[in-house]
C-alpha atoms as a PDB file:
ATOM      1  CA  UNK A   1    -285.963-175.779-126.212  1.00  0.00           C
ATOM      2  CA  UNK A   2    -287.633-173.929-123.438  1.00  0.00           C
ATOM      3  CA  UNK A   3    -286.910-176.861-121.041  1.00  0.00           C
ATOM      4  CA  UNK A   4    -283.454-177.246-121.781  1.00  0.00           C
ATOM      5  CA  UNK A   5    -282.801-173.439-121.218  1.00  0.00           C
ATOM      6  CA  UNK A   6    -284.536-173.536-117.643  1.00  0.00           C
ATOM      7  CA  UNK A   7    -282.121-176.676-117.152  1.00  0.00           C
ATOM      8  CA  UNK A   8    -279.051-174.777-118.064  1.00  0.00           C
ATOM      9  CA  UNK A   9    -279.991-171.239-115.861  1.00  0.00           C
ATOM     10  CA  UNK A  10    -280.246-173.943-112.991  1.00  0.00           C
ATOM     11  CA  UNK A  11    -277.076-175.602-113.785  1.00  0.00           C
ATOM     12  CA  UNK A  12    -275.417-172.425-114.025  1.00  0.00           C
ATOM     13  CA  UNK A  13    -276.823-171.319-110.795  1.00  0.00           C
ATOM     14  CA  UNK A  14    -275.519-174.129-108.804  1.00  0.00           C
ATOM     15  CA  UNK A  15    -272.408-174.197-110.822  1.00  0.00           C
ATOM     16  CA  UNK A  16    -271.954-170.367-109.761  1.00  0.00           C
ATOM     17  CA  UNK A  17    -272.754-170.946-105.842  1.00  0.00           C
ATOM     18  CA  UNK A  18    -269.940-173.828-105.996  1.00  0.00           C
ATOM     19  CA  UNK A  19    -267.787-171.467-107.766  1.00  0.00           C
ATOM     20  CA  UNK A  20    -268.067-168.744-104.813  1.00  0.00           C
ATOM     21  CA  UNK A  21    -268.500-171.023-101.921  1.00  0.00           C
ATOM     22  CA  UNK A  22    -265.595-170.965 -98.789  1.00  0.00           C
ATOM     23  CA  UNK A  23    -265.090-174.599 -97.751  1.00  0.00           C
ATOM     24  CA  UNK A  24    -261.954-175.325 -95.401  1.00  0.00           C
ATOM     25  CA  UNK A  25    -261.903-178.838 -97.013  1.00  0.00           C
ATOM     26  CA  UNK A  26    -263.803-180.320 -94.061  1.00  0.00           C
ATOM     27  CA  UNK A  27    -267.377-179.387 -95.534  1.00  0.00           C
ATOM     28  CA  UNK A  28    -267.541-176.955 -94.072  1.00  0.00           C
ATOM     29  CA  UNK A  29    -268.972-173.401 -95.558  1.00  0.00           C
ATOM     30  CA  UNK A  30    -266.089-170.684 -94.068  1.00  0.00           C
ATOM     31  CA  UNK A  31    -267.964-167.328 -93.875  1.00  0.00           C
ATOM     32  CA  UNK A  32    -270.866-169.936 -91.743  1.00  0.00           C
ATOM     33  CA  UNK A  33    -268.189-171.489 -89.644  1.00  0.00           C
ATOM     34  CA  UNK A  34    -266.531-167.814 -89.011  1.00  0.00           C
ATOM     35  CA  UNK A  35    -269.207-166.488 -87.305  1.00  0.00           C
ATOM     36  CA  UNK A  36    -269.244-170.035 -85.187  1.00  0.00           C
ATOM     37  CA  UNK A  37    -265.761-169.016 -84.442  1.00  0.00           C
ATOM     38  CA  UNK A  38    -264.807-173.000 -85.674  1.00  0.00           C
ATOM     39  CA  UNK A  39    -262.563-172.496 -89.475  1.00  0.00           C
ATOM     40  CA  UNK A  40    -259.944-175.239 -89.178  1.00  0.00           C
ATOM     41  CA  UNK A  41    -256.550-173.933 -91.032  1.00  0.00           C
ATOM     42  CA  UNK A  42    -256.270-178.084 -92.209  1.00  0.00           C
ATOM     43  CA  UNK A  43    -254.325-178.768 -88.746  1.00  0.00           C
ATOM     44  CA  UNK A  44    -256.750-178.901 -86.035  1.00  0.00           C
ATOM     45  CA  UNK A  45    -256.383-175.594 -85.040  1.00  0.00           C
ATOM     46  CA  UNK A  46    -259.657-173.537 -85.064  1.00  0.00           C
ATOM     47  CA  UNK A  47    -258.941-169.705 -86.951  1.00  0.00           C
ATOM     48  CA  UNK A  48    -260.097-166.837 -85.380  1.00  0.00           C
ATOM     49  CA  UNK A  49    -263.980-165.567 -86.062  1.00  0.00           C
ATOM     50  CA  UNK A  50    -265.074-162.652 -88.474  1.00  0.00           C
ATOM     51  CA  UNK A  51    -263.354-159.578 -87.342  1.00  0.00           C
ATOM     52  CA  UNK A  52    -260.143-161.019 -85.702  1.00  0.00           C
ATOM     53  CA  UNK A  53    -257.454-160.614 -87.419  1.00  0.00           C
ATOM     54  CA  UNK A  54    -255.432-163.807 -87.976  1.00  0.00           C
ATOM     55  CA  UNK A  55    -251.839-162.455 -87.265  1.00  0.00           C
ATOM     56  CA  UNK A  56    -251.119-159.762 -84.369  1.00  0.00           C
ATOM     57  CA  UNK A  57    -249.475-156.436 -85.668  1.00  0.00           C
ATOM     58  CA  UNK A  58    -245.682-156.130 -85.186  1.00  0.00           C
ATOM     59  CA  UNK A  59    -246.637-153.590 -82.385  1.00  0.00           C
ATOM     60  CA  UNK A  60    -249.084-156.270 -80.097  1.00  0.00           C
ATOM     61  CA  UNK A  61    -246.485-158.780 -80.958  1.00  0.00           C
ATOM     62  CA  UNK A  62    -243.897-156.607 -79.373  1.00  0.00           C
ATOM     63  CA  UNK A  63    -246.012-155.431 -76.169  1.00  0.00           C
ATOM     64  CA  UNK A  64    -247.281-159.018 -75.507  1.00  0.00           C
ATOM     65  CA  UNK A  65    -243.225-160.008 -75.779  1.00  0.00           C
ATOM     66  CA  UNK A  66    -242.281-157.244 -73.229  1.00  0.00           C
ATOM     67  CA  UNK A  67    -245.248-158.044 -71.056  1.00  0.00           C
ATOM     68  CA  UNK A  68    -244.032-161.592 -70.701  1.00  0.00           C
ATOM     69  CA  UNK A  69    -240.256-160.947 -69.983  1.00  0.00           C
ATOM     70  CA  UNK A  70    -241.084-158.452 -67.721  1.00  0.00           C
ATOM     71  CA  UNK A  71    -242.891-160.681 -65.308  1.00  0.00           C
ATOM     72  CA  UNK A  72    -240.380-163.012 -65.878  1.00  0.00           C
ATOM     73  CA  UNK A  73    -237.363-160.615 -65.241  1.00  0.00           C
ATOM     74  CA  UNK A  74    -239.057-159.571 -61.683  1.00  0.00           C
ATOM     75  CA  UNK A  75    -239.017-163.121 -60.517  1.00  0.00           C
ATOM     76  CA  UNK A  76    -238.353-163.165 -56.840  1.00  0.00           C
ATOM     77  CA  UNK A  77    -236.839-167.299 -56.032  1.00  0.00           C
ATOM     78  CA  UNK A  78    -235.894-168.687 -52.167  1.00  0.00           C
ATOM     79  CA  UNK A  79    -233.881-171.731 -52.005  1.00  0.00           C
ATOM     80  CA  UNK A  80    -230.988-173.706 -50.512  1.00  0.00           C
ATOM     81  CA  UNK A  81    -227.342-172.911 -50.214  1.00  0.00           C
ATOM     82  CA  UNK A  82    -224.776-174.786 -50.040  1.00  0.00           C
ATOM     83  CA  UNK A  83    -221.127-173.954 -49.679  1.00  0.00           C
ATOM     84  CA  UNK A  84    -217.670-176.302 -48.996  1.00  0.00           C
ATOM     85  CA  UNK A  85    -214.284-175.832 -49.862  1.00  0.00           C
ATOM     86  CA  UNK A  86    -211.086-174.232 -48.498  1.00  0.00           C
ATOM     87  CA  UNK A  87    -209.662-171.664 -46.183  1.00  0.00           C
ATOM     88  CA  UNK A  88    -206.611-169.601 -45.769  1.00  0.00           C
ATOM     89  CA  UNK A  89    -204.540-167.428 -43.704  1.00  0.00           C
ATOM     90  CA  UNK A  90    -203.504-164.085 -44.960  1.00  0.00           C
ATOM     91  CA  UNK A  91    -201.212-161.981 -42.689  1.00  0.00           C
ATOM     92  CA  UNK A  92    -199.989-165.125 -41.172  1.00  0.00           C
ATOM     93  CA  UNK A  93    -197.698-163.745 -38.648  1.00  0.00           C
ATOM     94  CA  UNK A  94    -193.586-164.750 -39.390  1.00  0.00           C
ATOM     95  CA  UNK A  95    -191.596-164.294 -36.531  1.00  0.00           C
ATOM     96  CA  UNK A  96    -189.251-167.555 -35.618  1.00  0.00           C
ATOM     97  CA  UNK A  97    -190.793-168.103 -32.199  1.00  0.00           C
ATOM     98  CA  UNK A  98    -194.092-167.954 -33.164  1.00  0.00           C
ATOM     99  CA  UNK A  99    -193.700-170.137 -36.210  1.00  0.00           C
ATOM    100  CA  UNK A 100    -191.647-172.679 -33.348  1.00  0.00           C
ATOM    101  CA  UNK A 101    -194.660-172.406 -31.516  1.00  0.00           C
ATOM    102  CA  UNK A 102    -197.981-172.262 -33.636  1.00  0.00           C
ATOM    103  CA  UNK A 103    -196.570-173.802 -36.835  1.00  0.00           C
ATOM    104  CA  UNK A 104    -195.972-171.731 -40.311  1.00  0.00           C
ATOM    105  CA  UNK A 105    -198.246-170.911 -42.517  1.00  0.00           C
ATOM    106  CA  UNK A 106    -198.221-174.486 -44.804  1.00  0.00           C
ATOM    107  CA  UNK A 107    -198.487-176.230 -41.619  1.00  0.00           C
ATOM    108  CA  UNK A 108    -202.327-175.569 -41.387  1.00  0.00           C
ATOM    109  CA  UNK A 109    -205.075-177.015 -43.612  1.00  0.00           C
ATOM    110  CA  UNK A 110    -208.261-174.853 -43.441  1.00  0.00           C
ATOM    111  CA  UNK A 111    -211.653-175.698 -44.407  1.00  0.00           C
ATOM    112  CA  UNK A 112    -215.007-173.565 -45.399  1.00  0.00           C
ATOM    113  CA  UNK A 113    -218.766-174.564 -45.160  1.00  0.00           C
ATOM    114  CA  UNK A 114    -221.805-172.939 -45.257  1.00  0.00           C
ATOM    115  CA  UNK A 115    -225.634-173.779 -45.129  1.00  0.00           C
ATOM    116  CA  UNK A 116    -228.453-172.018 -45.209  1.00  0.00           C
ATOM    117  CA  UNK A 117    -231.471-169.660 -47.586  1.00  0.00           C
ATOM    118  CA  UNK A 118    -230.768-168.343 -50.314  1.00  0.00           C
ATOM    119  CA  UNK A 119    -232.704-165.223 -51.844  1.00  0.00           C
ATOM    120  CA  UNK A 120    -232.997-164.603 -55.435  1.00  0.00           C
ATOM    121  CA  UNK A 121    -234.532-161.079 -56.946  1.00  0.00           C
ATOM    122  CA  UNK A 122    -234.508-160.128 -60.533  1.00  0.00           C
ATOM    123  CA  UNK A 123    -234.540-156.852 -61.193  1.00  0.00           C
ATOM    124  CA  UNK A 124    -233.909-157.106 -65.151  1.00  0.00           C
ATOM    125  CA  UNK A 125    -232.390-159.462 -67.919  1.00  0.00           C
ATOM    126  CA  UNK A 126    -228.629-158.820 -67.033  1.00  0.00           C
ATOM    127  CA  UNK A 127    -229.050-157.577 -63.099  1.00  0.00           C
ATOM    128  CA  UNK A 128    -230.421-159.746 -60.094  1.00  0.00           C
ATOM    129  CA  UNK A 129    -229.606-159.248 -56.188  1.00  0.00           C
ATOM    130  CA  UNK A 130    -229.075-162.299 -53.998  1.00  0.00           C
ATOM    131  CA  UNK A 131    -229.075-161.824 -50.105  1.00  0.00           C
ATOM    132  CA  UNK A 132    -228.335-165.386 -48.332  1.00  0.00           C
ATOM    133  CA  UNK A 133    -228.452-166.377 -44.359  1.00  0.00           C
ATOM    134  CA  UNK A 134    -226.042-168.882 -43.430  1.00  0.00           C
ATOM    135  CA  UNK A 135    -224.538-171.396 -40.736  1.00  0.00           C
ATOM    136  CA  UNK A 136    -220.357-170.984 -41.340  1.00  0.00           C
ATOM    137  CA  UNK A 137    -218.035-173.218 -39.730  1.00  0.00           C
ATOM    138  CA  UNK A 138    -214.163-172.356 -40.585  1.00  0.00           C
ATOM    139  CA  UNK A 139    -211.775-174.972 -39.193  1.00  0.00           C
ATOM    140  CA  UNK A 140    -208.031-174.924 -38.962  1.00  0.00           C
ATOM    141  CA  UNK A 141    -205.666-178.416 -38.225  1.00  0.00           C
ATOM    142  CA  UNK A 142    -201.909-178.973 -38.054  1.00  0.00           C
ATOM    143  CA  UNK A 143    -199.485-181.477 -36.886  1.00  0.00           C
ATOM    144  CA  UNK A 144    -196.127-180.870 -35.958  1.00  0.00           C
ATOM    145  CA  UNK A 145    -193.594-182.959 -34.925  1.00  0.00           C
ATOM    146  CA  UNK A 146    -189.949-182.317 -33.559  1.00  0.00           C
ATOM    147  CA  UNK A 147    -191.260-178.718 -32.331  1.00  0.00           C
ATOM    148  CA  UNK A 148    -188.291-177.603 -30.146  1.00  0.00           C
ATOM    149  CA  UNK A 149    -189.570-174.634 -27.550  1.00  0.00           C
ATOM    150  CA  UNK A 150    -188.401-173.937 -24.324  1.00  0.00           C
ATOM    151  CA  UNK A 151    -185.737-176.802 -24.146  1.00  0.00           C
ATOM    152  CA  UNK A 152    -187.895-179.389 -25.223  1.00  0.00           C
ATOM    153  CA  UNK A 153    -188.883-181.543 -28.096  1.00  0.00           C
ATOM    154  CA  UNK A 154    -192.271-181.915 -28.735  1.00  0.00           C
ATOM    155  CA  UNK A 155    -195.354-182.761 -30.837  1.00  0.00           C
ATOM    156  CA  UNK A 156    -197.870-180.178 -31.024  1.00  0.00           C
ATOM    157  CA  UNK A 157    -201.407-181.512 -33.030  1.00  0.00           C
ATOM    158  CA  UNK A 158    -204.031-178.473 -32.403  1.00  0.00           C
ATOM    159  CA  UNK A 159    -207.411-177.989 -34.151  1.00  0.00           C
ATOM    160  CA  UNK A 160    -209.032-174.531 -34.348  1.00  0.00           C
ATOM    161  CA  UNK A 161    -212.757-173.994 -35.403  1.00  0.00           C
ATOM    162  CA  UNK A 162    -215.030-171.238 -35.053  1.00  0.00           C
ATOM    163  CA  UNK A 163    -218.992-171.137 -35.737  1.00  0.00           C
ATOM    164  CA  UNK A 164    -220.790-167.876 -37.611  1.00  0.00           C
ATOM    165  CA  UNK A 165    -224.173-166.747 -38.983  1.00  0.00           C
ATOM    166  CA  UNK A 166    -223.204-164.677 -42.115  1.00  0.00           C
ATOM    167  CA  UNK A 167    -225.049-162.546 -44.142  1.00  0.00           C
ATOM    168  CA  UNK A 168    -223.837-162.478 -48.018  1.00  0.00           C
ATOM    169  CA  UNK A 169    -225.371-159.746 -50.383  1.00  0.00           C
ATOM    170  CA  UNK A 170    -224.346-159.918 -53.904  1.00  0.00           C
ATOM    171  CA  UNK A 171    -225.188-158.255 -56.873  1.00  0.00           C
ATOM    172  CA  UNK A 172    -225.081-160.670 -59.673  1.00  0.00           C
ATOM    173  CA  UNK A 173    -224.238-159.607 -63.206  1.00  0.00           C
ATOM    174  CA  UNK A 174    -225.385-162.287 -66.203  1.00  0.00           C
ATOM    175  CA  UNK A 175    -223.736-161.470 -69.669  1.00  0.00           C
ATOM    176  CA  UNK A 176    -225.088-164.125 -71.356  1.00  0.00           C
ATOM    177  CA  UNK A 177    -227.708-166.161 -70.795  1.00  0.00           C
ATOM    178  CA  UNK A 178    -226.419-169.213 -67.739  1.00  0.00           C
ATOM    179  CA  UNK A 179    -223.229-167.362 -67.098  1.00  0.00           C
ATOM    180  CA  UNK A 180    -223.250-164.903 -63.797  1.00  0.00           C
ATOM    181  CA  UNK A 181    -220.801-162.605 -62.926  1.00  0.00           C
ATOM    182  CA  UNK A 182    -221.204-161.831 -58.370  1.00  0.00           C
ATOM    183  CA  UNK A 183    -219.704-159.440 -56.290  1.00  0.00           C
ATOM    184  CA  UNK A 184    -220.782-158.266 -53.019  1.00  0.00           C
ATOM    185  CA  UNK A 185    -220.470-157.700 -49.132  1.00  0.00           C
ATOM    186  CA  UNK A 186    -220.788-160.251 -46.485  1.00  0.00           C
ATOM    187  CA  UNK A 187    -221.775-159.589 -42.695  1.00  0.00           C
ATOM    188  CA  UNK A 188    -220.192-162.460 -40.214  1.00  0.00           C
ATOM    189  CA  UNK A 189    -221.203-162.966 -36.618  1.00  0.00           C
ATOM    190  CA  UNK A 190    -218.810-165.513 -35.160  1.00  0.00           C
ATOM    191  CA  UNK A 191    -221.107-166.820 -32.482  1.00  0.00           C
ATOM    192  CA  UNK A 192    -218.446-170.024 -30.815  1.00  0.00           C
ATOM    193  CA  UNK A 193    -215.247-171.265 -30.684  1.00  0.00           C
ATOM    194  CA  UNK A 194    -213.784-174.917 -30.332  1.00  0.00           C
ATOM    195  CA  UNK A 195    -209.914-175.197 -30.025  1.00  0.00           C
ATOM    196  CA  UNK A 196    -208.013-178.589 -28.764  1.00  0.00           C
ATOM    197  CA  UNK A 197    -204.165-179.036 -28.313  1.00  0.00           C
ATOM    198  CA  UNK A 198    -202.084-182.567 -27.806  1.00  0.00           C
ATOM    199  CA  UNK A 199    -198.823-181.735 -26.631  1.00  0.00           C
ATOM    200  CA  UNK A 200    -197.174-184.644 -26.042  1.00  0.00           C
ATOM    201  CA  UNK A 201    -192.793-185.195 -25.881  1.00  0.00           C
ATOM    202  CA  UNK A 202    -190.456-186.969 -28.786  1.00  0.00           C
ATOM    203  CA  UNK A 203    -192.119-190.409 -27.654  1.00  0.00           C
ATOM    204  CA  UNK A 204    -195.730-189.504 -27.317  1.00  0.00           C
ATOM    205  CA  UNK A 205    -195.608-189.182 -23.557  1.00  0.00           C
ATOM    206  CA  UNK A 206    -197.197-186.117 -21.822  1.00  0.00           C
ATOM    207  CA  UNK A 207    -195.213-182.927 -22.108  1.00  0.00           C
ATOM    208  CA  UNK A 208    -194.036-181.156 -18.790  1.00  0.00           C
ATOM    209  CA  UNK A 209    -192.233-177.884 -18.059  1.00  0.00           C
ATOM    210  CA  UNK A 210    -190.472-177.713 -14.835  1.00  0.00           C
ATOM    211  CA  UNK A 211    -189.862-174.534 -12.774  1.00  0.00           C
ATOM    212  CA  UNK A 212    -186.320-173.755 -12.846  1.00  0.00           C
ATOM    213  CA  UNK A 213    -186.785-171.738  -9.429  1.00  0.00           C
ATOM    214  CA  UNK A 214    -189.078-174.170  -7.252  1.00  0.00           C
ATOM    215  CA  UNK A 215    -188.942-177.971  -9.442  1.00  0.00           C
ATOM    216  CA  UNK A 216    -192.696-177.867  -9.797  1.00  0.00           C
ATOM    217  CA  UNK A 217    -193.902-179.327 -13.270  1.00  0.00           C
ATOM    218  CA  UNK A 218    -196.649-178.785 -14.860  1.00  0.00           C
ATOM    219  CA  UNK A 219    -198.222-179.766 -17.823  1.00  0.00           C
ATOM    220  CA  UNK A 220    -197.473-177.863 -21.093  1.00  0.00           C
ATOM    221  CA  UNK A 221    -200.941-177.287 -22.478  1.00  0.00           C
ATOM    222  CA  UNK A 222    -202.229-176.378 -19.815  1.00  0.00           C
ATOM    223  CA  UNK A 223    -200.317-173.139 -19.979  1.00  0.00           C
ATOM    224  CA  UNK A 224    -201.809-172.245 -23.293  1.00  0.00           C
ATOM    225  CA  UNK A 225    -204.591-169.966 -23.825  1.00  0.00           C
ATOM    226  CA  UNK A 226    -207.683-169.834 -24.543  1.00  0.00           C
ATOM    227  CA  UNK A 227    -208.031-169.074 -28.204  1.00  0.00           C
ATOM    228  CA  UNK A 228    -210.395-166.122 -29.118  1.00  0.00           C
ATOM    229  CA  UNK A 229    -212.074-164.566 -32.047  1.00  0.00           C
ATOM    230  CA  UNK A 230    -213.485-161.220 -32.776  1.00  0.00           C
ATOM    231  CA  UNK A 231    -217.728-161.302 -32.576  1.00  0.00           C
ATOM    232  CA  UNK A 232    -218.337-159.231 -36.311  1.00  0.00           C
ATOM    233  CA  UNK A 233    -215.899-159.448 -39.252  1.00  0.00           C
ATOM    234  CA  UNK A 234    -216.830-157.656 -42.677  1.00  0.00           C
ATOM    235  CA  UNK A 235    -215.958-159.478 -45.754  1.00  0.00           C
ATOM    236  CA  UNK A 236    -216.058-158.878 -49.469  1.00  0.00           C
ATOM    237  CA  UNK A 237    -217.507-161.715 -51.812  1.00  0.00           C
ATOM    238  CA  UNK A 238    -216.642-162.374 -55.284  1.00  0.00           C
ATOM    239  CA  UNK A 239    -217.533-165.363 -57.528  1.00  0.00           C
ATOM    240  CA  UNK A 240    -218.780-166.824 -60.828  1.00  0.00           C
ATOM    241  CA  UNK A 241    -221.068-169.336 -61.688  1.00  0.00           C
ATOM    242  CA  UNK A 242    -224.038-170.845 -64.191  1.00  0.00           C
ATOM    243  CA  UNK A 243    -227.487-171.331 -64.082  1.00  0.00           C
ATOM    244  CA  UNK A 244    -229.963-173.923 -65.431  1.00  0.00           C
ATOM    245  CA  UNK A 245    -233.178-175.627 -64.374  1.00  0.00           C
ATOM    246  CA  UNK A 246    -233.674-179.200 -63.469  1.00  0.00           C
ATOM    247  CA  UNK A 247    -237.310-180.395 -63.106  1.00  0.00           C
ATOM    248  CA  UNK A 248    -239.252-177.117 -63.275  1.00  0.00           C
ATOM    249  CA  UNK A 249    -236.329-175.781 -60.496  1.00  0.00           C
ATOM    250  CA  UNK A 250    -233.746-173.512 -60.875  1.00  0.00           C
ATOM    251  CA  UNK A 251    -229.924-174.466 -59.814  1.00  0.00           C
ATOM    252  CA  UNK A 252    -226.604-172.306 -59.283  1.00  0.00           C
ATOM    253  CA  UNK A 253    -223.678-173.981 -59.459  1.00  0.00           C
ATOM    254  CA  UNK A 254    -220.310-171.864 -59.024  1.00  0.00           C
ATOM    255  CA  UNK A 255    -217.128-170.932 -57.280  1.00  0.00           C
ATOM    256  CA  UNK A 256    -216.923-168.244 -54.788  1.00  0.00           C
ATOM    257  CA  UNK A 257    -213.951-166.007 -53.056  1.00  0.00           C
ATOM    258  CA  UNK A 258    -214.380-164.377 -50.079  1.00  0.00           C
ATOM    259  CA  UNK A 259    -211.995-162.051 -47.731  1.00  0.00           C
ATOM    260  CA  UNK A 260    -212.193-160.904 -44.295  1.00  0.00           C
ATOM    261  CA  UNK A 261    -211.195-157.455 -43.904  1.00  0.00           C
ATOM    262  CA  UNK A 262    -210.714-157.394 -39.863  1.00  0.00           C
ATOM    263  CA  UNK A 263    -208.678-159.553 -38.095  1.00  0.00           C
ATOM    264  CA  UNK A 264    -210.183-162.790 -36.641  1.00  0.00           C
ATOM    265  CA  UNK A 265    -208.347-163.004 -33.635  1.00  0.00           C
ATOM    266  CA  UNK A 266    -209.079-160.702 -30.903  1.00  0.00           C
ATOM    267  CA  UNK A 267    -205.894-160.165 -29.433  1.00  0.00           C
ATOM    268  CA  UNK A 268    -203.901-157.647 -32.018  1.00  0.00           C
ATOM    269  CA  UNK A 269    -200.642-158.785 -30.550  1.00  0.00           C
ATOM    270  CA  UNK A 270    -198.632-162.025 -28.785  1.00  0.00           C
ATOM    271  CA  UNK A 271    -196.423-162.251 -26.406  1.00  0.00           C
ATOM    272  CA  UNK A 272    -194.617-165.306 -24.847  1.00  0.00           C
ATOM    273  CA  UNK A 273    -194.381-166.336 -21.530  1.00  0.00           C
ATOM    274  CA  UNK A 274    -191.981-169.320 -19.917  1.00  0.00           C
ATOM    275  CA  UNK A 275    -193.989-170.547 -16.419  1.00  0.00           C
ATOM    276  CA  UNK A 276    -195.226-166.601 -16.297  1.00  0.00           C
ATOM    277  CA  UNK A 277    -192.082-165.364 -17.036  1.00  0.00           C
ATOM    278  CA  UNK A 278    -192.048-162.692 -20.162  1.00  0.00           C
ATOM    279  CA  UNK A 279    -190.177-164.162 -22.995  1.00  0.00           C
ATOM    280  CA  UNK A 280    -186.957-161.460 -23.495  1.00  0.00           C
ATOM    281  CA  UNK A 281    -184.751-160.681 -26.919  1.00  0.00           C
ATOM    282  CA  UNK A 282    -181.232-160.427 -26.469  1.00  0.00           C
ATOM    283  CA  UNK A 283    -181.199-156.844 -25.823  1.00  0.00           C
ATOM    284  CA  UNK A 284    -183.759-157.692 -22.675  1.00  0.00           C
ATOM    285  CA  UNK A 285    -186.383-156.647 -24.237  1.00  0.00           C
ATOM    286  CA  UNK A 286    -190.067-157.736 -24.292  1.00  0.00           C
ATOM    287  CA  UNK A 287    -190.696-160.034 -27.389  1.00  0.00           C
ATOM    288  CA  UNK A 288    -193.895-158.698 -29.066  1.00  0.00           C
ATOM    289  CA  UNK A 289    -195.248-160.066 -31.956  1.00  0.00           C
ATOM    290  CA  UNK A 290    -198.116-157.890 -33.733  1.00  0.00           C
ATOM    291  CA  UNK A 291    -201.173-160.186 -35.023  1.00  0.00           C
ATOM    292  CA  UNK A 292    -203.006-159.575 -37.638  1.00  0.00           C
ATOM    293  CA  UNK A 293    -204.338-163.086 -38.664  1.00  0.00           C
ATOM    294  CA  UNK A 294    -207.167-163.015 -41.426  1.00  0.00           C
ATOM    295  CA  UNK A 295    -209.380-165.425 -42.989  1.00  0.00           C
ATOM    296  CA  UNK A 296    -209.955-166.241 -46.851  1.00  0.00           C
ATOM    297  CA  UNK A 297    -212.244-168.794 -48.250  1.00  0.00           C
ATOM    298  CA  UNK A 298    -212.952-170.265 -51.581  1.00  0.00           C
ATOM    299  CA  UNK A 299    -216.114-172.464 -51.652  1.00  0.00           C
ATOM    300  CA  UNK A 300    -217.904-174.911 -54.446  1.00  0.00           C
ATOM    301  CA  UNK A 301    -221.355-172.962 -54.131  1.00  0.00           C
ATOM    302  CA  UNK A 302    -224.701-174.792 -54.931  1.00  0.00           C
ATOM    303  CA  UNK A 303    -227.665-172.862 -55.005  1.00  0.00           C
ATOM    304  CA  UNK A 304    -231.252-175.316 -55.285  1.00  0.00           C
ATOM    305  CA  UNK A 305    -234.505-172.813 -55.501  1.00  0.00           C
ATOM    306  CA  UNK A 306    -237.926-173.961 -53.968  1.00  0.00           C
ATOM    307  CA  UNK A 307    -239.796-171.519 -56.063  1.00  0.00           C
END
């Protein structure tokens, strides 16, 4: 009897450690294998030793959340832009002898292109400023046939280009997440010109105007001038556009609007000469037409960041 009730105290002991014993089904004792700092929660992942809590507090949750978007929202990016697409003419002057001469307003086809660095600062979730530095080209082409001026038929094909560095500073908006909202200022210094005429007659020969006093003749486009642009033009900017990232890199991808508010030409008026001779009205009068020739753009914009 004695034997069998040392048996049972035993039994119960063991039965009682079993009962109270931590294992994380590994075999491994818990309270042990917390202070080793290696519990396994049943999917690989080791839980946290004695005396760290398991779950963060709604507060530390919070901070650590704010910590991380507001490294992110400072994020400061330089990349590649890229802009092509069309210009116009606004203030496109409408007197009948200048369009005879230069061509109305439908007559041109402008284009718009633009490379260069792009800037990228965040300042927080919804605001970010982008300053760029760009190469511009803006180019202007007609063709015109049957162009009667001075007594003569011609055809007039003339090209028009003119090279700038601008500077575009936009502060961009973002509503929802991938969707921007820009609007800005742009600095342009237009640094060269390039401007070719063919002025040939009805049958493609080379145009001649003859002095009606002395019979000399002289070839027509050589009497035109040299075509001129102002050096700095202000501008305002306006566009709208998505973002998204493509292997690790962020991308812009938009449409853009922007208008000169100077005039690009430098001379603010034209006047017409025949062989020297002022061009008169019929009440012998000097015919002076007042210029004040802008330049719009709109451009596909494409923004690739580095880093």
């Amino acid at each position: 009897m004695k034997k069998i009730m040392i048996a049972s105290a035993i039994a119960m002991m063991c039965l009682s450690a079993n009962v109270f014993a931590e294992d994380d089904g590994y075999g491994n004792d818990i309270p042990s294998a917390r202070e080793e700092g290696t519990v396994d929660d049943g999917y690989g992942n080791k839980l946290p030793a004695n005396n760290e809590p398991e779950y963060k507090s709604y507060g530390e949750a919070r901070s650590s959340d704010e910590s991380a978007s507001s490294s992110d929202e400072h994020a400061f990016n330089i990349g590649l832009h890229l802009g092509f697409g069309f210009g116009n003419m606004l203030s496109y002057p409408s007197h009948p002898l200048y369009t005879a001469a230069m061509g109305k307003k439908e007559d041109w086809t402008n284009y718009s292109f633009d490379i260069g660095g792009v800037f990228k600062y965040r300042v927080n979730r919804f605001l970010t400023v982008v300053p760029e530095f760009n190469l511009g080209v803006g180019y202007s082409t007609k063709e015109l046939d049957n162009v009667k001026l001075f007594g003569y038929e011609l055809k007039i094909n003339e090209n028009r280009a003119f090279v700038n560095v601008n500077v575009p500073i936009t502060a961009r908006f973002t509503p929802i997440k991938y969707l921007y909202l820009e609007a800005g200022a742009r600095l342009n210094f237009n640094v060269a010109t390039s401007h070719s005429v063919d002025v040939t007659d009805k049958d493609g020969n080379t145009a001649y105007i003859t002095n009606p006093w002395t019979g000399e003749r002289t070839e027509l486009k050589e009497n035109l001038e040299k075509w001129e642009v102002n050096t700095f033009i202000p501008s305002v900017v306006a566009g709208i556009g998505g973002s998204f990232k493509y292997k690790n890199r962020d991308i812009d991808v938009g449409i853009r609007f922007t208008w000169d508010l100077t005039r690009l030409e430098k001379d603010d008026k034209i006047d017409f000469a025949y062989d020297g001779d002022q061009v008169m009205d019929e009440n012998n009068e000097k015919i002076v037409i007042k210029n004040n020739l802008k330049w719009m753009s709109f451009q596909f914009v494409i923004n690739y960041y580095l880093f």
